[in-house]
Protein backbone atom coordinates (compact mmCIF):
# COMPACT_ATOMS: atom_id res chain seq x y z
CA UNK A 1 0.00 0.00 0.00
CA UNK A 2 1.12 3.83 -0.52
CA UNK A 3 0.13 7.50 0.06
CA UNK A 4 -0.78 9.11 -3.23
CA UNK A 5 -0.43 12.96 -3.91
CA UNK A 6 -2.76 15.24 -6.48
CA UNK A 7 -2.00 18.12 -7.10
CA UNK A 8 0.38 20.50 -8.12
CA UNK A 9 4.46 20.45 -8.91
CA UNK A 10 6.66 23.24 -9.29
CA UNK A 11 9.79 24.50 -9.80
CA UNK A 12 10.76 27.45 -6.82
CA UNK A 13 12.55 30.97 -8.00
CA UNK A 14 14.01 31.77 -4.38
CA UNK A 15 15.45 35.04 -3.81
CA UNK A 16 16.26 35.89 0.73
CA UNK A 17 16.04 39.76 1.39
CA UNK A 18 16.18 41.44 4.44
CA UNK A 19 12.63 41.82 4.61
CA UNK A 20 9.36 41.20 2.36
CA UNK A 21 9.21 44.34 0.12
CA UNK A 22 5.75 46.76 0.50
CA UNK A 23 3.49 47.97 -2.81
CA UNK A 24 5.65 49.54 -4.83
CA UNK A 25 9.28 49.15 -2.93
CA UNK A 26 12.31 47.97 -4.57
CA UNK A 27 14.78 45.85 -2.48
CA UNK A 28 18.17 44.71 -2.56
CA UNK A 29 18.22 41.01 -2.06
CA UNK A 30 20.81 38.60 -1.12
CA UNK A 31 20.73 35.32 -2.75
CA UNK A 32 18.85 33.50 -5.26
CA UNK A 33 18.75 29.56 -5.43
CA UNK A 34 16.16 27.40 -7.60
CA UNK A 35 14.85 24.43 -6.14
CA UNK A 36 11.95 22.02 -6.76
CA UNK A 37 8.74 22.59 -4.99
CA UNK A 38 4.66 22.92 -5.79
CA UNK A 39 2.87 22.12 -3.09
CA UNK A 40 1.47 18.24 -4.20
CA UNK A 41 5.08 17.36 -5.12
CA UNK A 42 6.27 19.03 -2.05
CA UNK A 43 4.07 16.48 0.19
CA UNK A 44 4.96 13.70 -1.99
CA UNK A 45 8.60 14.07 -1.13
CA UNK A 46 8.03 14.79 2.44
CA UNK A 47 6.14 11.67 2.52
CA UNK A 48 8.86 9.74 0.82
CA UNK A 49 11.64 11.02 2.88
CA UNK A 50 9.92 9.76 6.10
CA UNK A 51 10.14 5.97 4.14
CA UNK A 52 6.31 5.62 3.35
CA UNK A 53 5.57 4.41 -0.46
CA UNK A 54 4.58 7.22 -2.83
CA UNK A 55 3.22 8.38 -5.98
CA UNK A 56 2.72 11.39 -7.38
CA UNK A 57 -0.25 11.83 -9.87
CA UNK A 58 0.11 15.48 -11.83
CA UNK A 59 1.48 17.23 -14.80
CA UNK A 60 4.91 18.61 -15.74
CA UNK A 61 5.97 20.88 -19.16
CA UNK A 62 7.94 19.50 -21.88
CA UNK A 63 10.15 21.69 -22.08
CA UNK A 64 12.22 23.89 -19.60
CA UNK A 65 11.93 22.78 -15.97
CA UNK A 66 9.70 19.24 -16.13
CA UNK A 67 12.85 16.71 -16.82
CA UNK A 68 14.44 18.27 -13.74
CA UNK A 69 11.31 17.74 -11.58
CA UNK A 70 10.67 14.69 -12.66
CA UNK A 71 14.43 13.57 -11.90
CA UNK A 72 13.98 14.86 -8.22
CA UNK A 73 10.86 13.47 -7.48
CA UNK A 74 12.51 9.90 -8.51
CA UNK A 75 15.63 10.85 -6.49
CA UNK A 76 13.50 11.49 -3.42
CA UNK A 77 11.66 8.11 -3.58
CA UNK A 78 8.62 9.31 -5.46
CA UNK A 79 7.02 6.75 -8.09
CA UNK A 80 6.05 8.74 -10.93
CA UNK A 81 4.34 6.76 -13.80
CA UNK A 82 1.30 9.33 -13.63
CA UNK A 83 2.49 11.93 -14.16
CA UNK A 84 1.95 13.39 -17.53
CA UNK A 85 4.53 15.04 -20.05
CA UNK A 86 2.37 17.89 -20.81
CA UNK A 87 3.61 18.70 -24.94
CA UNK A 88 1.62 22.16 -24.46
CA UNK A 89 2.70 23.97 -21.55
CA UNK A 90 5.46 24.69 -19.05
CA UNK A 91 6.10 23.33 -15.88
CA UNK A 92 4.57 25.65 -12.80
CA UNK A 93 6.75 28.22 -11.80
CA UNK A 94 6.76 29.58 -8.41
CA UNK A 95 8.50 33.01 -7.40
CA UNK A 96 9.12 32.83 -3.86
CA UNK A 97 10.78 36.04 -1.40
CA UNK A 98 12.23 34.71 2.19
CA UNK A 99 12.67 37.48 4.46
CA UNK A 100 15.72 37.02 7.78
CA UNK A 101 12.93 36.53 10.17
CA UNK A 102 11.39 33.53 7.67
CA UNK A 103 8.59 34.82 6.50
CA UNK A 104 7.39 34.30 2.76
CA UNK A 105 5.68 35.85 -0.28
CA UNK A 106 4.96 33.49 -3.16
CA UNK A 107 3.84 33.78 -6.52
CA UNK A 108 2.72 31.07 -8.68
CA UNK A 109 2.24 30.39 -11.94
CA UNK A 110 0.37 27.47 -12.60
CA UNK A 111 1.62 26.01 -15.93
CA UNK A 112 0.67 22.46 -16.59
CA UNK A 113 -0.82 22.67 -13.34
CA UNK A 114 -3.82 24.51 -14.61
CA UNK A 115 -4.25 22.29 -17.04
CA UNK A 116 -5.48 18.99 -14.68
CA UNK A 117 -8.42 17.88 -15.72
CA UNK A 118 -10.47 14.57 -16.19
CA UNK A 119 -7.89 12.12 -17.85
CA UNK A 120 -5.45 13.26 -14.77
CA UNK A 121 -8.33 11.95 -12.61
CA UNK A 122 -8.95 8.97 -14.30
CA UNK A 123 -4.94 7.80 -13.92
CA UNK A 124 -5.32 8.55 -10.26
CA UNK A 125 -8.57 6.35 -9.86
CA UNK A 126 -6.63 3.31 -11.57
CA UNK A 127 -4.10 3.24 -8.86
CA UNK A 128 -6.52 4.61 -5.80
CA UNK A 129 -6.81 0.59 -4.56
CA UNK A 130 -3.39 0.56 -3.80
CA UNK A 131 -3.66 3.82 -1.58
CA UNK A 132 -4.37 4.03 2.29
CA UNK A 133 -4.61 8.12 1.58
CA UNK A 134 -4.94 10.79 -0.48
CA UNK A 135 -3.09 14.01 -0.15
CA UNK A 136 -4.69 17.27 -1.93
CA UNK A 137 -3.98 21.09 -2.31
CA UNK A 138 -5.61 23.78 -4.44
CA UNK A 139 -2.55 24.48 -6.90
CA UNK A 140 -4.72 22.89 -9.43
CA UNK A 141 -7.87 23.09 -10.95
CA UNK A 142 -10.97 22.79 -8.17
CA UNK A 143 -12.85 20.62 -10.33
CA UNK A 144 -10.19 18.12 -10.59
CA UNK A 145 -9.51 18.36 -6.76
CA UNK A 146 -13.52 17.92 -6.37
CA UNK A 147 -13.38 14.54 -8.95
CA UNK A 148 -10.69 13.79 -7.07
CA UNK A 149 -12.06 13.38 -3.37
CA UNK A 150 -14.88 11.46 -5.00
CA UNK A 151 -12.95 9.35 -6.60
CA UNK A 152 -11.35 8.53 -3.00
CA UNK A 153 -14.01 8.16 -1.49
CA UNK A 154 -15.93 5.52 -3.70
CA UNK A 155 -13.09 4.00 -2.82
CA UNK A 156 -13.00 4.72 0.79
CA UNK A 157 -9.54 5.85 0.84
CA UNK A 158 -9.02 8.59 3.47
CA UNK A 159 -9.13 12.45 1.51
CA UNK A 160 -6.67 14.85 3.36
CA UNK A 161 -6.59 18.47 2.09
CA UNK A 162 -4.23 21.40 2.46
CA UNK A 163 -6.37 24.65 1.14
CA UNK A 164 -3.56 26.56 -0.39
CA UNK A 165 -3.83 28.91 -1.66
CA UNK A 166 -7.35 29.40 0.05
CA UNK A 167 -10.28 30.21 -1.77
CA UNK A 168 -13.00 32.89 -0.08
CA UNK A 169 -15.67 30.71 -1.42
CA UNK A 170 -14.44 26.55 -0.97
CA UNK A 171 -17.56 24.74 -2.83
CA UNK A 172 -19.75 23.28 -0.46
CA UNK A 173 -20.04 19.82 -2.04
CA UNK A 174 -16.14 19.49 -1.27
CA UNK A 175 -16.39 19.52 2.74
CA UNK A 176 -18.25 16.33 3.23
CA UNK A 177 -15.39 14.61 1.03
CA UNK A 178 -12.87 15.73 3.40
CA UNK A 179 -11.82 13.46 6.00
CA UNK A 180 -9.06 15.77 7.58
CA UNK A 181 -8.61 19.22 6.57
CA UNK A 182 -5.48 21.30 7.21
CA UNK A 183 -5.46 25.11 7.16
CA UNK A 184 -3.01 27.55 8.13
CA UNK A 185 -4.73 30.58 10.05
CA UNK A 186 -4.49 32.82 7.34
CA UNK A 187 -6.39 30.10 5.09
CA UNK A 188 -8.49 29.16 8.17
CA UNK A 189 -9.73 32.82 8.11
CA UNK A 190 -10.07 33.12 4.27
CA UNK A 191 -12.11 30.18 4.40
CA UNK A 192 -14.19 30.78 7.54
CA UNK A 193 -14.74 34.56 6.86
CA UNK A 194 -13.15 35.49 9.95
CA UNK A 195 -9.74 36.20 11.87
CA UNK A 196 -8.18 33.41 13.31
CA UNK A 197 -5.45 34.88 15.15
CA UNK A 198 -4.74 32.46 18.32
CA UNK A 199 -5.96 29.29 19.74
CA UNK A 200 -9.28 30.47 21.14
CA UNK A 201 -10.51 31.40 17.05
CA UNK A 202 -8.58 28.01 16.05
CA UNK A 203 -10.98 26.10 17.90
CA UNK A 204 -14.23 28.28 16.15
CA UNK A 205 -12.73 28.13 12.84
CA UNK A 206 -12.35 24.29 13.20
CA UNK A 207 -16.00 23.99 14.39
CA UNK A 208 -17.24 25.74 11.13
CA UNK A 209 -15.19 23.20 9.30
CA UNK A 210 -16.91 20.55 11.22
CA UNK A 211 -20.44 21.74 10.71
CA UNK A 212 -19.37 22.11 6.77
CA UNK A 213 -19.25 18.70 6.87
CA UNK A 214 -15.25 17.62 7.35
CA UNK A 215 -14.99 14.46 9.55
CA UNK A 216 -11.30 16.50 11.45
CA UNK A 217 -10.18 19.93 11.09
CA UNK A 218 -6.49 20.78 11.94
CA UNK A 219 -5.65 24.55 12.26
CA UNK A 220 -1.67 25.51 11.53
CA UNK A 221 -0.90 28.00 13.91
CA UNK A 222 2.62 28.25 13.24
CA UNK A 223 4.94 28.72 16.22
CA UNK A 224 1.62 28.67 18.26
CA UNK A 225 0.79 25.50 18.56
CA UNK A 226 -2.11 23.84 16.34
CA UNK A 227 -5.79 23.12 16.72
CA UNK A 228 -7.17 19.65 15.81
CA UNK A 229 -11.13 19.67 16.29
CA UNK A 230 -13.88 15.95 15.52
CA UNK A 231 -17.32 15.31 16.23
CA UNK A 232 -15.95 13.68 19.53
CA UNK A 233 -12.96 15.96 20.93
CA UNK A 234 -11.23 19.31 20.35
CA UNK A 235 -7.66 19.21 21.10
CA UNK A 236 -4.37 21.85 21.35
CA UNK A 237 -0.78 20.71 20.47
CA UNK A 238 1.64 23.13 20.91
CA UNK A 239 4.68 24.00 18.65
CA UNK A 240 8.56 22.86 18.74
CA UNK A 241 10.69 25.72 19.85
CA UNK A 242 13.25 25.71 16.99
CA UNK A 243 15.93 28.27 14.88
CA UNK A 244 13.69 29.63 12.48
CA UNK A 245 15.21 29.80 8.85
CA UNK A 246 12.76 29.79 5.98
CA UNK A 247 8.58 28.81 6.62
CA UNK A 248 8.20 27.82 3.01
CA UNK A 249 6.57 23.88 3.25
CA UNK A 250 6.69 23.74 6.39
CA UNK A 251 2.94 23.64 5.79
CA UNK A 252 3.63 20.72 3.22
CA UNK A 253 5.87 19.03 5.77
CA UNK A 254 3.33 18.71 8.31
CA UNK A 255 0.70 17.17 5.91
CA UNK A 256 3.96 14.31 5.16
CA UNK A 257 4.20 13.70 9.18
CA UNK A 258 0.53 13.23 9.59
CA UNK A 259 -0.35 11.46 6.73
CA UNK A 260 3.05 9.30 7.69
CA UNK A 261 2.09 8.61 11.09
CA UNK A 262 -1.59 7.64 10.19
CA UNK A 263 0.23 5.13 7.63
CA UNK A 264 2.14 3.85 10.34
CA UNK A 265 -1.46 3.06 12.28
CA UNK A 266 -1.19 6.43 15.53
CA UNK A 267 -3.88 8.05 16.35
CA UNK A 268 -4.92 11.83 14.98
CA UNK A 269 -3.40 13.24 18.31
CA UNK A 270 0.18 11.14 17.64
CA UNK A 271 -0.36 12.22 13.80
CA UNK A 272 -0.72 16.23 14.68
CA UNK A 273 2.31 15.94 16.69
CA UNK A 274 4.26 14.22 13.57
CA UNK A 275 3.18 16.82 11.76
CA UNK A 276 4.11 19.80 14.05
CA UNK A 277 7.49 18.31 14.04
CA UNK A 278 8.19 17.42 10.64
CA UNK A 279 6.99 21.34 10.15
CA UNK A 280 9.54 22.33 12.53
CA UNK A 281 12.32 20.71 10.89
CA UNK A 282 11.67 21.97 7.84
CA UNK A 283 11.34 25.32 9.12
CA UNK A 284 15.49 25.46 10.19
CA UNK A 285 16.55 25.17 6.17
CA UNK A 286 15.57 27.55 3.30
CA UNK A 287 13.85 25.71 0.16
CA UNK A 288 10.64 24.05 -0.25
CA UNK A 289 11.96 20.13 -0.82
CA UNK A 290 15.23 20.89 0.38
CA UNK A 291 14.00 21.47 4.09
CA UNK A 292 11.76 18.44 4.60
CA UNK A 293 13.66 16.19 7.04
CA UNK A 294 14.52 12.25 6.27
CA UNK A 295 13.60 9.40 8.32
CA UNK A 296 16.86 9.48 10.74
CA UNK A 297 16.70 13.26 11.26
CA UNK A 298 12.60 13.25 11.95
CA UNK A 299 13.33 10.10 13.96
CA UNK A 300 16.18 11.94 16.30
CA UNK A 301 14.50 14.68 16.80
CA UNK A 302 11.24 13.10 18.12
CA UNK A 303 13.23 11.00 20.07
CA UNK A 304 15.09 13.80 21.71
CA UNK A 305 11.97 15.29 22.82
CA UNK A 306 11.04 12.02 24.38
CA UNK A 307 8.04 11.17 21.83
């Protein structure tokens, strides 16, 4: 059995400044790297680097970047037979600013990534059997991500979504699809139609998800700990203190430690805390893939914390 991942891959512009730039400013930056990343191939290798089987189910371009992602998803453990060669369009392109605190700006450009559709679907219901989850994000077309969920759940595979970027209006017919839905709190609150600025609105925001039909919803609070909220229990796990470097995946990193540790058979509260550290880990590197931890380092450092 494996974890398969729909959705989007990328390939990340980076440039670090001292700070993101306001409307209008012009700064002076300090380094520019290009790395791999999109947010479904970004899960896929953070899944794969923690040792769980993987495949990836997306598009690339033919030209320009798509050999190169293709090559690293292999290199990182990813099984890649579905994902198609797009002859039409380029690979996604995403144009990423780190400022020395780690906060982020990104820009994407979808590429082949807008161009999922049906026969993308279809590959990914051929192989679904073989899946004990389904990781999704909103880097590519909502309809797809909509066929998608159904698709998993005909086939009662578990449906976990990351709803990045957020939409202001998430179609309704999506939430009951969901079985574990991860926001950050700025998605929380695009989503929700309200603030979610601390624990105390992590714990509404989750119970809107809930009503909207999600069976658990997990709010990202970043170095504040995170909100998990079901039908039976509301719970608060708080953050690991680390050296903050870059925040870009860390989001995608969490979604590979839960989704991991459910593989592995924990339970949601052992799963949230996989995620918060895998998140944590990849916070201390700059990149997208290039942050997510491996097996010994995610191992050491939950077993230096005693978990």
């Amino acid at each position: 059995m494996s974890i398969i991942v729909f959705g989007s891959i990328n390939i990340d512009l980076v440039a670090t400044a001292p700070k993101l730039p306001i409307a209008g400013e012009t700064l002076l930056g300090e380094d520019f790297f290009k790395v791999p990343g999109g947010k479904g191939a970004n899960q896929a290798v953070a899944v794969a680097k923690l040792g769980v089987p993987t495949q990836m189910v997306g598009r690339v371009g033919a030209h320009g970047f798509g050999a190169e992602l293709m090559e690293n998803l292999q290199d990182a453990g990813v099984q890649t037979d579905n994902i198609f060669v797009d002859e039409t369009a380029s690979s996604g392109v995403a144009m990423i600013t780190v400022a020395h605190d780690g906060e982020n700006q990104i820009v994407v450009i979808p590429g082949a990534n807008g161009r999922v559709n049906q026969a993308d679907v279809e590959r990914l219901s051929y192989i679904l059997p073989t899946a004990t989850a389904l990781l999704l994000q909103l880097e590519i077309p909502i309809t797809a991500v909509i066929a998608a969920a159904q698709a998993a759940r005909s086939n009662n595979i578990t449906v976990i979504l990351d709803p990045a970027p957020a939409p202001s209006d998430l179609p309704a017919e999506l939430y009951p699809l969901i079985d574990i839905i991860t926001p950050n709190e700025v998605e929380a609150g695009q989503i929700v139609g309200f603030p979610v600025d601390g624990e105390e609105a992590a714990r509404k925001a989750a119970g809107v998800l809930l009503q909207r039909g999600v069976k658990s919803a997990i709010v990202k609070l970043g170095a504040k700990g995170v909100v998990c909220a079901t039908d039976k229990e509301t719970f608060f796990v708080p953050a690991f203190f680390v050296d903050t470097v870059d925040t870009v995946a860390a989001g995608d990193a969490f979604n590979g430690g839960l989704a991991t540790a459910l593989y592995s058979g924990l339970s949601l509260h052992q799963a949230v805390i996989w995620g918060a550290a895998a998140g944590a880990l990849a916070a201390t590197k700059l990149g997208a893939q290039t942050s997510l931890p491996d097996k010994l380092t995610f191992e050491a450092f939950l077993k230096e914390r005693g978990l």
